[in-house]
N, C-alpha and C. Protein backbone atom coordinates (compact mmCIF):
# COMPACT_ATOMS: atom_id res chain seq x y z
N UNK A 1 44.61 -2.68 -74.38
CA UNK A 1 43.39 -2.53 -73.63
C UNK A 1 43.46 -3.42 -72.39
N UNK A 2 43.36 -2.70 -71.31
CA UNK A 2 43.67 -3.92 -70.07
C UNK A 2 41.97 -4.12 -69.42
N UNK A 3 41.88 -5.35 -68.99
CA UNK A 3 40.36 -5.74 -68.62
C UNK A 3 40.62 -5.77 -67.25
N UNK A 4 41.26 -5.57 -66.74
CA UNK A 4 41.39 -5.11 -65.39
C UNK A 4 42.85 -3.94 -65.04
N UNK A 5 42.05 -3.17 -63.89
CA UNK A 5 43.34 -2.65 -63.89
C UNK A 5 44.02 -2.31 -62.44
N UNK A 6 45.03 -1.55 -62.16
CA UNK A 6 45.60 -1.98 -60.90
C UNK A 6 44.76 -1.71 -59.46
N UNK A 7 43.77 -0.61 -59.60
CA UNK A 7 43.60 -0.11 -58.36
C UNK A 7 42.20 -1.10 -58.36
N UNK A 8 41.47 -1.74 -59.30
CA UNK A 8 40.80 -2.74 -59.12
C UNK A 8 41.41 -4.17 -58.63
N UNK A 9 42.56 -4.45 -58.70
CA UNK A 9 42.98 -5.32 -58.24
C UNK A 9 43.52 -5.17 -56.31
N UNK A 10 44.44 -3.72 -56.10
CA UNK A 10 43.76 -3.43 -54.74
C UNK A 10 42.95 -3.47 -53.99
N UNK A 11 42.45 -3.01 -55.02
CA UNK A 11 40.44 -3.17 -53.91
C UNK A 11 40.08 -4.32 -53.37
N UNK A 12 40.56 -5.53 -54.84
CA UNK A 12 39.66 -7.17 -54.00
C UNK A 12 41.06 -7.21 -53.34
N UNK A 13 41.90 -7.02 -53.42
CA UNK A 13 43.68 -7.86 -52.24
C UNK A 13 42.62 -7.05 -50.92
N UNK A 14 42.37 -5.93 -50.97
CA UNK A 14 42.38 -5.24 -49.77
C UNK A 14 40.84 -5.82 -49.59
N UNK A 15 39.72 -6.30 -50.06
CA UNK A 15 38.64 -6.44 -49.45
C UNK A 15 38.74 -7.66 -48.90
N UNK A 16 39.70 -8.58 -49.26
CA UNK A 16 39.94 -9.68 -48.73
C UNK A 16 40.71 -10.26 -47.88
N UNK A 17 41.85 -8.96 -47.90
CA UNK A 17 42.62 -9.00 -46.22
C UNK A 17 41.67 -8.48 -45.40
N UNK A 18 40.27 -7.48 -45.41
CA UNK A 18 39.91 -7.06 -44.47
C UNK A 18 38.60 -8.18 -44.05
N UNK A 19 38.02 -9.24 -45.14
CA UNK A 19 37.29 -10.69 -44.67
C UNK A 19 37.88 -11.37 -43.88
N UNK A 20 39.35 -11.74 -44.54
CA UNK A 20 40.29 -12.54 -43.72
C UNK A 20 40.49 -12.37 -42.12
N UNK A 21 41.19 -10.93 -41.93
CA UNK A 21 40.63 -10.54 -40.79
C UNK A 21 39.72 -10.63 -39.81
N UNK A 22 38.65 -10.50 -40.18
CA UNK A 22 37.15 -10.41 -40.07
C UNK A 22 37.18 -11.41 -39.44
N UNK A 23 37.45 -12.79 -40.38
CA UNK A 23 37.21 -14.15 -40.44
C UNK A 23 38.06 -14.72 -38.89
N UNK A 24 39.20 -14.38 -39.08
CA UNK A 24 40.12 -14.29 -37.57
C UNK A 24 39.89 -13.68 -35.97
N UNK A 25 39.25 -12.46 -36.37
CA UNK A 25 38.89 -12.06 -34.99
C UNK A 25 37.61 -13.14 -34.57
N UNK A 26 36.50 -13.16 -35.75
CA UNK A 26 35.38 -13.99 -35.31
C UNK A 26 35.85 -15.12 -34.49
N UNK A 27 36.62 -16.01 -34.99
CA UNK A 27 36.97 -17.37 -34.44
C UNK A 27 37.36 -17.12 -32.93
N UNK A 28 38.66 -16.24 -33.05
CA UNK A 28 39.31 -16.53 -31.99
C UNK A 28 38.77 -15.84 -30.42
N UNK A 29 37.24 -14.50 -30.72
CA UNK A 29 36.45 -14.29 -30.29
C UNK A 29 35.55 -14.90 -29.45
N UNK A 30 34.88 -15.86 -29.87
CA UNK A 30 33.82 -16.75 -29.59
C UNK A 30 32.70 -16.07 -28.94
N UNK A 31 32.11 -15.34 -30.42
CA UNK A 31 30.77 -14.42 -30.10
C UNK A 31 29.77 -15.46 -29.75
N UNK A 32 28.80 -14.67 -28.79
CA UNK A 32 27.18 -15.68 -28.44
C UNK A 32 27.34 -16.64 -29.79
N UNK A 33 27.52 -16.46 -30.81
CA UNK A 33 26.90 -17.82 -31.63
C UNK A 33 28.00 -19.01 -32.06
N UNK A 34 28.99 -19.03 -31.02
CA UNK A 34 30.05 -19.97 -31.24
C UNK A 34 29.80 -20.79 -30.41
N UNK A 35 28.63 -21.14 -29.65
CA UNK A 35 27.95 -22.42 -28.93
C UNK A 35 28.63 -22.69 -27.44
N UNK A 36 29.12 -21.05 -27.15
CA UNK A 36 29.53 -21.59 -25.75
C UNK A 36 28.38 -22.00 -24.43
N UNK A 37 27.45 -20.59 -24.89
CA UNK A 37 26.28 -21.06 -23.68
C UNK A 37 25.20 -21.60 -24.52
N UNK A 38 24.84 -22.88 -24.49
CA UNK A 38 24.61 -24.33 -25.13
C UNK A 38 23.45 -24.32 -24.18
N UNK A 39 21.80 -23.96 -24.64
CA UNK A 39 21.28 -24.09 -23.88
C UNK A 39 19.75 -25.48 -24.13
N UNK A 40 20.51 -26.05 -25.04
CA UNK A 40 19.93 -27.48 -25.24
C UNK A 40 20.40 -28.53 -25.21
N UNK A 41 19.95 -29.83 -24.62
CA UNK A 41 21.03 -30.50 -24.91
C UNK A 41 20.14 -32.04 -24.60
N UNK A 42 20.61 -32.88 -26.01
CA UNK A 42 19.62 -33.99 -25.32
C UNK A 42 20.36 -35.26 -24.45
N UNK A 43 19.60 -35.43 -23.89
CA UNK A 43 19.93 -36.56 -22.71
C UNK A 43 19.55 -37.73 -22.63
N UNK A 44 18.41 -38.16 -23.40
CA UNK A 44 18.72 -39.79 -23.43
C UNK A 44 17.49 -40.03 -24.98
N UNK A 45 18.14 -40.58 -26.16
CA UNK A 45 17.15 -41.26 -26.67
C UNK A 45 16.90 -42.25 -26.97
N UNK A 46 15.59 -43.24 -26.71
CA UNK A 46 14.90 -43.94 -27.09
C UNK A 46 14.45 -44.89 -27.83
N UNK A 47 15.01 -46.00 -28.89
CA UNK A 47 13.95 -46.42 -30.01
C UNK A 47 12.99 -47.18 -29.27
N UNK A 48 11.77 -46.73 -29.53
CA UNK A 48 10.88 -47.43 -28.92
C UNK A 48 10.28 -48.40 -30.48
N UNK A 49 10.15 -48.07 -31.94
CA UNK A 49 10.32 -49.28 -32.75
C UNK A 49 10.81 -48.73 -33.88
N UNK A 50 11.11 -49.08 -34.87
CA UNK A 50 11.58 -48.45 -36.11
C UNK A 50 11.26 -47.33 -36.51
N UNK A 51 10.00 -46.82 -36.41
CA UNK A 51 9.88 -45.16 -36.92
C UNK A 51 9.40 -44.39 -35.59
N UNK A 52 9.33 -45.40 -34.37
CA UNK A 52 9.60 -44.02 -33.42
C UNK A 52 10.23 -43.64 -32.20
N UNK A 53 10.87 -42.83 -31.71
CA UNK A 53 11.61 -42.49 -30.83
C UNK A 53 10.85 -42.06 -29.70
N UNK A 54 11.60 -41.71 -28.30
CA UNK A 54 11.02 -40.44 -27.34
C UNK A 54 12.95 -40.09 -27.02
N UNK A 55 12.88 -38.98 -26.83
CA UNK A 55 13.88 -38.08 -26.05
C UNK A 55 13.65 -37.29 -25.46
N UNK A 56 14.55 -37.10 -24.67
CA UNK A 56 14.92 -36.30 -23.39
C UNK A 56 15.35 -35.44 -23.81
N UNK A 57 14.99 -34.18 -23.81
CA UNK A 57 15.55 -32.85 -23.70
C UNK A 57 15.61 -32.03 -22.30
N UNK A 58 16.88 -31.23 -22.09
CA UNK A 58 17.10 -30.63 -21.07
C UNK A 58 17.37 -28.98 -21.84
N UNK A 59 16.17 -28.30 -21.53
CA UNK A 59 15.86 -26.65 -22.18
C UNK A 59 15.97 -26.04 -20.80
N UNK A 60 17.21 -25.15 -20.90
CA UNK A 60 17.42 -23.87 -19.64
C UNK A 60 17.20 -24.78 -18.32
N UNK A 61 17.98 -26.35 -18.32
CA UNK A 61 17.69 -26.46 -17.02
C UNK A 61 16.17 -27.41 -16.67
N UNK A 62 15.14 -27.54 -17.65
CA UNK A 62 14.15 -28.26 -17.24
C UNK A 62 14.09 -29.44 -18.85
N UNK A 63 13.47 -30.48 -17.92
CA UNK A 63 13.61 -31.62 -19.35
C UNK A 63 12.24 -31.45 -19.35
N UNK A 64 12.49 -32.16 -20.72
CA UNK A 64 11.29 -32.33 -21.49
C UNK A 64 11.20 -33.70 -22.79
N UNK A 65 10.11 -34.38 -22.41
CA UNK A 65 9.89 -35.97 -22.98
C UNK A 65 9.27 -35.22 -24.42
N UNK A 66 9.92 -35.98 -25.94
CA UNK A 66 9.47 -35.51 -26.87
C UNK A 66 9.24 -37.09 -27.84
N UNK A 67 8.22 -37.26 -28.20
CA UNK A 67 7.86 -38.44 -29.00
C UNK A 67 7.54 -38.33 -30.23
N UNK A 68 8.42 -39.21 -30.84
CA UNK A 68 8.31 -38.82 -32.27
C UNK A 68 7.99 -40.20 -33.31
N UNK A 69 7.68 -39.67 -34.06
CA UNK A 69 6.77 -41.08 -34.70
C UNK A 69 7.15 -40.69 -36.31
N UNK A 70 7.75 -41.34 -37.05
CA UNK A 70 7.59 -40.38 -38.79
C UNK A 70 6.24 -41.05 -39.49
N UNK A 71 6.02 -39.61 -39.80
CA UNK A 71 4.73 -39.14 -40.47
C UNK A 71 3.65 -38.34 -39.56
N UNK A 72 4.26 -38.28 -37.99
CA UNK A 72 3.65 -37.44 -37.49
C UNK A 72 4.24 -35.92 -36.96
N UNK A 73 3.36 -35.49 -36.50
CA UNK A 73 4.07 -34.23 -35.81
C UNK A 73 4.24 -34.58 -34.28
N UNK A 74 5.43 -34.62 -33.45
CA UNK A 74 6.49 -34.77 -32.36
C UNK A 74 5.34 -34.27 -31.47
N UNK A 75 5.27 -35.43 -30.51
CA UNK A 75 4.34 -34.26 -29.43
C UNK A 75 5.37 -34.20 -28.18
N UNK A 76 5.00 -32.79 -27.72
CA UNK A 76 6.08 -32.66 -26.18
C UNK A 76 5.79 -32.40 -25.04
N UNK A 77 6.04 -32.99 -24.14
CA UNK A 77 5.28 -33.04 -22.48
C UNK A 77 7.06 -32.46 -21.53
N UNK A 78 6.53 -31.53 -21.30
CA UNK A 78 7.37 -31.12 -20.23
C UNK A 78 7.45 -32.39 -18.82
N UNK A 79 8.47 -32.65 -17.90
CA UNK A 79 8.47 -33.51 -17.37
C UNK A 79 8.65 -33.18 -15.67
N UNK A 80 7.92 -33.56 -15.10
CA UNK A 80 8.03 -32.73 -13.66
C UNK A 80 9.48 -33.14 -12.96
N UNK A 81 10.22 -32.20 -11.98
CA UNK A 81 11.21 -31.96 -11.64
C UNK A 81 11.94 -31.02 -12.65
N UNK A 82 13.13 -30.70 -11.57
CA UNK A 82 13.65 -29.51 -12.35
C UNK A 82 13.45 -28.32 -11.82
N UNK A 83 13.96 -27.23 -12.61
CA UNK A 83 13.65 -25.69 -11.96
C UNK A 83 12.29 -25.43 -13.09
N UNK A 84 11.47 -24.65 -12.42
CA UNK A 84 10.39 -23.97 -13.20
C UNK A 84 10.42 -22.41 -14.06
């Protein structure tokens, strides 16, 4: 009695040369989600005292001051200059 048999064993060799594959074009690709156009990026942070920060974010080109405090919710002020 065999608990597996050959053309089931084809199937996963072959579903897994065709992941593998898969797995290869993705990389060497570098689809939108391989972080080439990077459109955040922070630029300077802050400790202002032990639980809270401010940073600089630069979104599409315009910064933005974000203050963060733990136990609160982050408040964010866009910062004049920049493109609009």
């Amino acid at each position: 009695m065999d608990l597996i048999s050959l053309q089931q064993v084809l199937t996963v060799a072959g579903f897994l040369a065709v992941l593998g594959l898969a797995a290869l074009a993705a990389r060497f690709r570098r689809g939108p989600l391989a972080g080439n156009g990077r459109r955040l990026r922070v630029t300077e942070v802050l400790a202002l005292s032990p639980s809270e920060r401010a940073i600089i974010l630069r979104v599409d080109g315009r910064d933005y001051l974000v203050l963060r405090q733990r136990g609160t919710a982050p408040v964010v002020m866009p910062l004049p200059g920049g493109q609009p």
